[in-house]
N, C-alpha and C. Protein backbone atom coordinates (compact mmCIF):
# COMPACT_ATOMS: atom_id res chain seq x y z
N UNK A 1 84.37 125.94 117.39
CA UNK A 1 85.55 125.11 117.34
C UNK A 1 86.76 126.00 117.64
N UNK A 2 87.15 126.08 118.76
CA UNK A 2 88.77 126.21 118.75
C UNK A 2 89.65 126.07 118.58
N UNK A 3 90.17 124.87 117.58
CA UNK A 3 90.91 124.44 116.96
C UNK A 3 91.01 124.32 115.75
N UNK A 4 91.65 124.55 114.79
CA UNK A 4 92.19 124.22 113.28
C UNK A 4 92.07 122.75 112.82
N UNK A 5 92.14 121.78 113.41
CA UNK A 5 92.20 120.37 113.69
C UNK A 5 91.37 119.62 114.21
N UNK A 6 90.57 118.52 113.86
CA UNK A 6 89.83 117.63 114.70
C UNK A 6 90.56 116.49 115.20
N UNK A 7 90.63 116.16 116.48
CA UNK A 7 91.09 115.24 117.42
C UNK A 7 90.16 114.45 117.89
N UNK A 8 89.34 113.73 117.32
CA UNK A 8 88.64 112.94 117.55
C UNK A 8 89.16 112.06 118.95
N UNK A 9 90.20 111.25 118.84
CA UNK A 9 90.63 109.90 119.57
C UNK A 9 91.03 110.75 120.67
N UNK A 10 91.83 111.88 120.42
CA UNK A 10 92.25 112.74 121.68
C UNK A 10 91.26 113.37 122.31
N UNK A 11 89.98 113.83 122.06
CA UNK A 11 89.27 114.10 122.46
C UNK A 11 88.49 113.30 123.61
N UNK A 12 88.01 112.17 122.89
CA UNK A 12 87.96 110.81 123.46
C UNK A 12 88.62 110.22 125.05
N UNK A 13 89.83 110.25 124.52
CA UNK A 13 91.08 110.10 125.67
C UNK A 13 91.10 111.55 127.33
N UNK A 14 90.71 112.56 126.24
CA UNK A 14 90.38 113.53 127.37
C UNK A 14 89.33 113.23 128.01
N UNK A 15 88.19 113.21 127.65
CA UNK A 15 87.02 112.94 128.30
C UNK A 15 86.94 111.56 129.50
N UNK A 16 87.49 110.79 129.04
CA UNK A 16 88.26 109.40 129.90
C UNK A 16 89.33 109.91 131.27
N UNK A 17 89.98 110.87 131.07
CA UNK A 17 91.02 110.71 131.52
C UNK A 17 92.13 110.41 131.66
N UNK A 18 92.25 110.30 130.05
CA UNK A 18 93.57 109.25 130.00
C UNK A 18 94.89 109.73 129.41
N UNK A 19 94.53 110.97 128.45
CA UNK A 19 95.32 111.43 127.85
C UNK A 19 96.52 111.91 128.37
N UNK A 20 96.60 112.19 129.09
CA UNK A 20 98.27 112.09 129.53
C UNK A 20 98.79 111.15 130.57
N UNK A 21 98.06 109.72 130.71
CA UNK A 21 98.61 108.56 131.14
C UNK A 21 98.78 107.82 129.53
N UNK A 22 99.13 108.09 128.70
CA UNK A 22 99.42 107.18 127.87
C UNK A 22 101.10 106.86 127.79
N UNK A 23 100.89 105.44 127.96
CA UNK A 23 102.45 104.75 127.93
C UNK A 23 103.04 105.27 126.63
N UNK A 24 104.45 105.66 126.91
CA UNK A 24 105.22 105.95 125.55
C UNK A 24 104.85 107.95 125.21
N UNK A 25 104.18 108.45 126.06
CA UNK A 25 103.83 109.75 125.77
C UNK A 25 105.57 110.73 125.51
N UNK A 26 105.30 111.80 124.42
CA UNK A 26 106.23 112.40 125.18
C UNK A 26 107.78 111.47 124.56
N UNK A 27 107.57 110.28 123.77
CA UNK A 27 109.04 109.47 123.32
C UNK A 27 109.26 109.82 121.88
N UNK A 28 110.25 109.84 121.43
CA UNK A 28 110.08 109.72 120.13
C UNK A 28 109.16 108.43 119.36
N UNK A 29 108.81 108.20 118.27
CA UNK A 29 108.93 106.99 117.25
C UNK A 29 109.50 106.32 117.11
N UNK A 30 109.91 105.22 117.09
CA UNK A 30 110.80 103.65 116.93
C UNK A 30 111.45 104.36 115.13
N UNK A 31 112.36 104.09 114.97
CA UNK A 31 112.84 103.98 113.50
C UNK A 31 111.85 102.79 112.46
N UNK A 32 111.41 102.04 113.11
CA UNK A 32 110.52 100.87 112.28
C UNK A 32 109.27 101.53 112.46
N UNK A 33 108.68 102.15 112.70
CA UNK A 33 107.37 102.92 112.50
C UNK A 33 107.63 103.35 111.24
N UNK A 34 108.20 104.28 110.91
CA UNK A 34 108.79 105.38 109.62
C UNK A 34 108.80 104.30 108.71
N UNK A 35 109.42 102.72 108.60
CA UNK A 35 109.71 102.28 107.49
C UNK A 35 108.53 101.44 107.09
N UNK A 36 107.40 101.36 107.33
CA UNK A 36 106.17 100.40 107.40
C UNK A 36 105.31 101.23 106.64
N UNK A 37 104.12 101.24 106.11
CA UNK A 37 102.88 101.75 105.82
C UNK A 37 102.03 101.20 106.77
N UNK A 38 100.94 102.56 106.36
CA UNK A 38 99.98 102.41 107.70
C UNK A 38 99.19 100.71 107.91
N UNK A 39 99.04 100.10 106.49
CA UNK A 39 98.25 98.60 106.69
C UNK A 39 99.79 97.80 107.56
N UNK A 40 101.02 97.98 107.39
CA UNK A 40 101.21 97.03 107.99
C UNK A 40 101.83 97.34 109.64
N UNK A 41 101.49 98.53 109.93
CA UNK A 41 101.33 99.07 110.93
C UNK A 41 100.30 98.75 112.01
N UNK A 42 98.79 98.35 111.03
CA UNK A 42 97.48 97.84 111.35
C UNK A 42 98.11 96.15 111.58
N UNK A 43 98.48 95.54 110.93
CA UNK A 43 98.60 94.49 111.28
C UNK A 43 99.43 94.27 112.58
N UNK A 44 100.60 94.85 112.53
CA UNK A 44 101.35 94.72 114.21
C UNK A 44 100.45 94.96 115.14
N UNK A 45 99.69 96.03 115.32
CA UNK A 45 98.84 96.35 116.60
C UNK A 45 97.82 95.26 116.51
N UNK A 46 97.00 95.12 115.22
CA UNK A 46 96.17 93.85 115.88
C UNK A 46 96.48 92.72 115.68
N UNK A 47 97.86 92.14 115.66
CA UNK A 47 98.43 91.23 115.78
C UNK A 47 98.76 90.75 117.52
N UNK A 48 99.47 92.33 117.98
CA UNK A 48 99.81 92.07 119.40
C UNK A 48 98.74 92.15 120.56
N UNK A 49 97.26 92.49 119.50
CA UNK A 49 96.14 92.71 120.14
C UNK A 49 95.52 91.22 120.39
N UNK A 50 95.71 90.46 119.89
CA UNK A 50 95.37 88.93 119.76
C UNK A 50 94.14 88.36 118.72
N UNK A 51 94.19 89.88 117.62
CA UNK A 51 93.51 89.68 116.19
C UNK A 51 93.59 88.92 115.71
N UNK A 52 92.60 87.62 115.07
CA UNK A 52 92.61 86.64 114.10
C UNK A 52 91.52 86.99 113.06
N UNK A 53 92.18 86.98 111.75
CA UNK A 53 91.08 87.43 110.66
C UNK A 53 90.14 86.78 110.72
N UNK A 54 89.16 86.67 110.35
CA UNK A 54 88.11 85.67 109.93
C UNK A 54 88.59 84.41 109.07
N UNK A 55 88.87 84.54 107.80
CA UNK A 55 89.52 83.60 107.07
C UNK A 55 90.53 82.84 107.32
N UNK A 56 91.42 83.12 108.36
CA UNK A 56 92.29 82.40 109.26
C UNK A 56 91.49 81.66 110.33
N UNK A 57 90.33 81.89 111.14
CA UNK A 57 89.35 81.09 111.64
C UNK A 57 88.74 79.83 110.77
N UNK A 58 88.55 80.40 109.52
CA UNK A 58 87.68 79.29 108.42
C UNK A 58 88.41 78.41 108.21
N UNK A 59 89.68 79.00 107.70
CA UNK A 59 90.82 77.73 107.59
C UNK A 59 91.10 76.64 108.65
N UNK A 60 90.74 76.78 109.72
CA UNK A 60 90.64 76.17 111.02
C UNK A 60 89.17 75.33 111.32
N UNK A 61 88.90 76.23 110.74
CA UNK A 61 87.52 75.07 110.96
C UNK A 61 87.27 74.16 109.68
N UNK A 62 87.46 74.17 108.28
CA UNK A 62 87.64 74.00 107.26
C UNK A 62 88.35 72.62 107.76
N UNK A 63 89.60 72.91 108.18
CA UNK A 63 90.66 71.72 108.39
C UNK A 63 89.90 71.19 109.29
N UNK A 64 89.28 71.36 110.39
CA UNK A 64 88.80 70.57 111.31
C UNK A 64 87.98 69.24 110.25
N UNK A 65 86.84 69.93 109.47
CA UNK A 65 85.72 69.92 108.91
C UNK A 65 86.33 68.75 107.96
N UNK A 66 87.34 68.95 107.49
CA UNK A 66 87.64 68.14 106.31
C UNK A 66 88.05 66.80 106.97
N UNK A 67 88.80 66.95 108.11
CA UNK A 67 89.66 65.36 109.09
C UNK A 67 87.98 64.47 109.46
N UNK A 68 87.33 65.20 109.57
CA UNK A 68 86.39 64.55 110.29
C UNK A 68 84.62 64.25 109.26
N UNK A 69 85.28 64.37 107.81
CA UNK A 69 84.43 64.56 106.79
C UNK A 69 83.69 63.00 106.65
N UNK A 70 82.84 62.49 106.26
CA UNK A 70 81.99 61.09 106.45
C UNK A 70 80.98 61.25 105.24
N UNK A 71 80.42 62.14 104.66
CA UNK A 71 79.18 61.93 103.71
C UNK A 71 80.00 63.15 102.34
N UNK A 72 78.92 63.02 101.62
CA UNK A 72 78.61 63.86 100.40
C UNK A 72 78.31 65.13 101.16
N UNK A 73 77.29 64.86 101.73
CA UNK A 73 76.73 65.87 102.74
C UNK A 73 77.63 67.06 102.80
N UNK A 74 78.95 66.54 103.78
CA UNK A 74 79.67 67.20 104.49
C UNK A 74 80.47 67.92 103.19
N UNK A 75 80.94 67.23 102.06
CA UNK A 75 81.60 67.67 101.24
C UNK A 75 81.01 69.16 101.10
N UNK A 76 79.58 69.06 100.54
CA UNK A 76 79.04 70.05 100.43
C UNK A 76 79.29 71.64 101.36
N UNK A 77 78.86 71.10 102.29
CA UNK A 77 79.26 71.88 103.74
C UNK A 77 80.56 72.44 103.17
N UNK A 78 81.01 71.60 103.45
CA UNK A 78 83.16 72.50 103.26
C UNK A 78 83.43 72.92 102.14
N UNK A 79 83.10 72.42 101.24
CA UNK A 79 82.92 73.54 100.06
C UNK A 79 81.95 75.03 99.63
N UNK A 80 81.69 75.08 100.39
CA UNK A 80 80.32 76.23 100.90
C UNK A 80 81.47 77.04 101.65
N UNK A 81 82.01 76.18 102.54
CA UNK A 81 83.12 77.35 103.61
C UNK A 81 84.51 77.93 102.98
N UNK A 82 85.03 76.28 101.91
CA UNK A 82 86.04 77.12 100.92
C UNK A 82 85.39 78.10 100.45
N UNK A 83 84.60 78.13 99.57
CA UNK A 83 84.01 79.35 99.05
C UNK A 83 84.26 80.96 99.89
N UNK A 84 83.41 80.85 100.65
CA UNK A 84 83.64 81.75 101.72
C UNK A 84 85.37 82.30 102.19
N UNK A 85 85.63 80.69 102.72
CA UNK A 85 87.45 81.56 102.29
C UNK A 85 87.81 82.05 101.54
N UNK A 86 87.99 81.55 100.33
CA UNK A 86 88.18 81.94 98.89
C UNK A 86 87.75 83.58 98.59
N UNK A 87 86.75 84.01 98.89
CA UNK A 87 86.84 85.47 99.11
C UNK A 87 86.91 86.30 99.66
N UNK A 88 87.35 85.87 101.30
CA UNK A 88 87.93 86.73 102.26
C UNK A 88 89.32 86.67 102.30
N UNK A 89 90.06 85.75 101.69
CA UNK A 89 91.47 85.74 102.50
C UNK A 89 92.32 86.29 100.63
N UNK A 90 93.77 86.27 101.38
CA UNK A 90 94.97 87.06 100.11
C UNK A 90 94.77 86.07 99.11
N UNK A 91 94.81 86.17 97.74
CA UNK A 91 94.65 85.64 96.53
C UNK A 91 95.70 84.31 96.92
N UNK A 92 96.62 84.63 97.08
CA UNK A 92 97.74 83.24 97.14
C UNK A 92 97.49 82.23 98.49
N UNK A 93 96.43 82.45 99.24
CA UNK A 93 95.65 81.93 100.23
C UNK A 93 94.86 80.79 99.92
N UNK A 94 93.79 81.31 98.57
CA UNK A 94 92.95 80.45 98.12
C UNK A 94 93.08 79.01 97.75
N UNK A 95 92.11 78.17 98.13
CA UNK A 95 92.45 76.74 98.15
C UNK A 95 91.36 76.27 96.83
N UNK A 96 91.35 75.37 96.04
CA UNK A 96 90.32 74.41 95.54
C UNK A 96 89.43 73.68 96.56
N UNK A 97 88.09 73.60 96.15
CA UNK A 97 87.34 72.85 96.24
C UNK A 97 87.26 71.26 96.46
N UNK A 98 87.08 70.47 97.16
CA UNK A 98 87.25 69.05 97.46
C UNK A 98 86.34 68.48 97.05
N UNK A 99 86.79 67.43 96.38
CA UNK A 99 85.69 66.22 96.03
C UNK A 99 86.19 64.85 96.90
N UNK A 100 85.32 63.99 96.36
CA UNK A 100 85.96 62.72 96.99
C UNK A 100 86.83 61.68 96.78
N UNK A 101 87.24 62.38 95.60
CA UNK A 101 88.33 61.41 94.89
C UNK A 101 89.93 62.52 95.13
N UNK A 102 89.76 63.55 95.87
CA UNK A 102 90.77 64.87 95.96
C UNK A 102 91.14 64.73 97.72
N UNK A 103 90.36 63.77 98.31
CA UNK A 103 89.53 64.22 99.75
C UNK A 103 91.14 63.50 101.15
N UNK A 104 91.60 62.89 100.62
CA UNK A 104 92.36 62.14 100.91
C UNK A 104 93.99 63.12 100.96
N UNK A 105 94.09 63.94 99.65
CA UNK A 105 95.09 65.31 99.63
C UNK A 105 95.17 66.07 100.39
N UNK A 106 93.41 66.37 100.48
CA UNK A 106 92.86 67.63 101.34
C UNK A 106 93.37 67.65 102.44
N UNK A 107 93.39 65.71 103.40
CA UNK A 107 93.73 66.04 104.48
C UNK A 107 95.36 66.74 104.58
N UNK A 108 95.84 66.04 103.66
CA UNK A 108 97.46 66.49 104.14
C UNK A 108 97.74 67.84 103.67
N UNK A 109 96.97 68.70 102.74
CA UNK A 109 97.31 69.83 102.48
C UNK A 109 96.33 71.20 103.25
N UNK A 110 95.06 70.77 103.79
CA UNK A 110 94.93 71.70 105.03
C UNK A 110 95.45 71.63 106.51
């Protein structure tokens, strides 16, 4: 090893070719870099990357799931997928469970 340091990604980038075509090389830092932590740093890039969490998918299908709900059956179903939301997404995210006497709320509140 010739270096003090591992450069994994730069390493990477060398082997590619790319490392000194990178846009922005060579600039300073934005002042809003410095004031962020690294998670919400992660979120801008895979935000502008066209990242959708998972649990933001469920919620989407969830809502689909619920407009177009017809049996017990289905209740079941979408409560199986709240569930699933319910422990992927931020605590203040989490929704209740639907029954069929709730089912009618559901629509207007997913």
């Amino acid at each position: 090893m010739d270096r003090p340091y591992n450069d994994l990604i730069g390493d990477i980038l060398e082997e590619k070719g790319e490392k000194d075509t990178l846009k922005g090389k060579g600039q300073p830092l934005s002042s809003d870099y410095m004031k962020r932590d690294t998670f919400q740093q992660f979120q801008e890039i895979a935000k502008d990357a066209g990242y959708v969490p998972h649990w933001l998918k469920l919620q989407k299908e969830i809502s689909a799931l619920i407009h177009t709900c017809r049996s017990a059956s289905d209740l079941e179903l979408i409560n199986v997928k709240i569930k699933e939301h319910n422990l992927k997404c931020p605590p203040q995210m989490q929704r209740n469970l639907i029954t069929v006497n709730n089912l009618d709320r559901a629509k207007e509140v997913w």
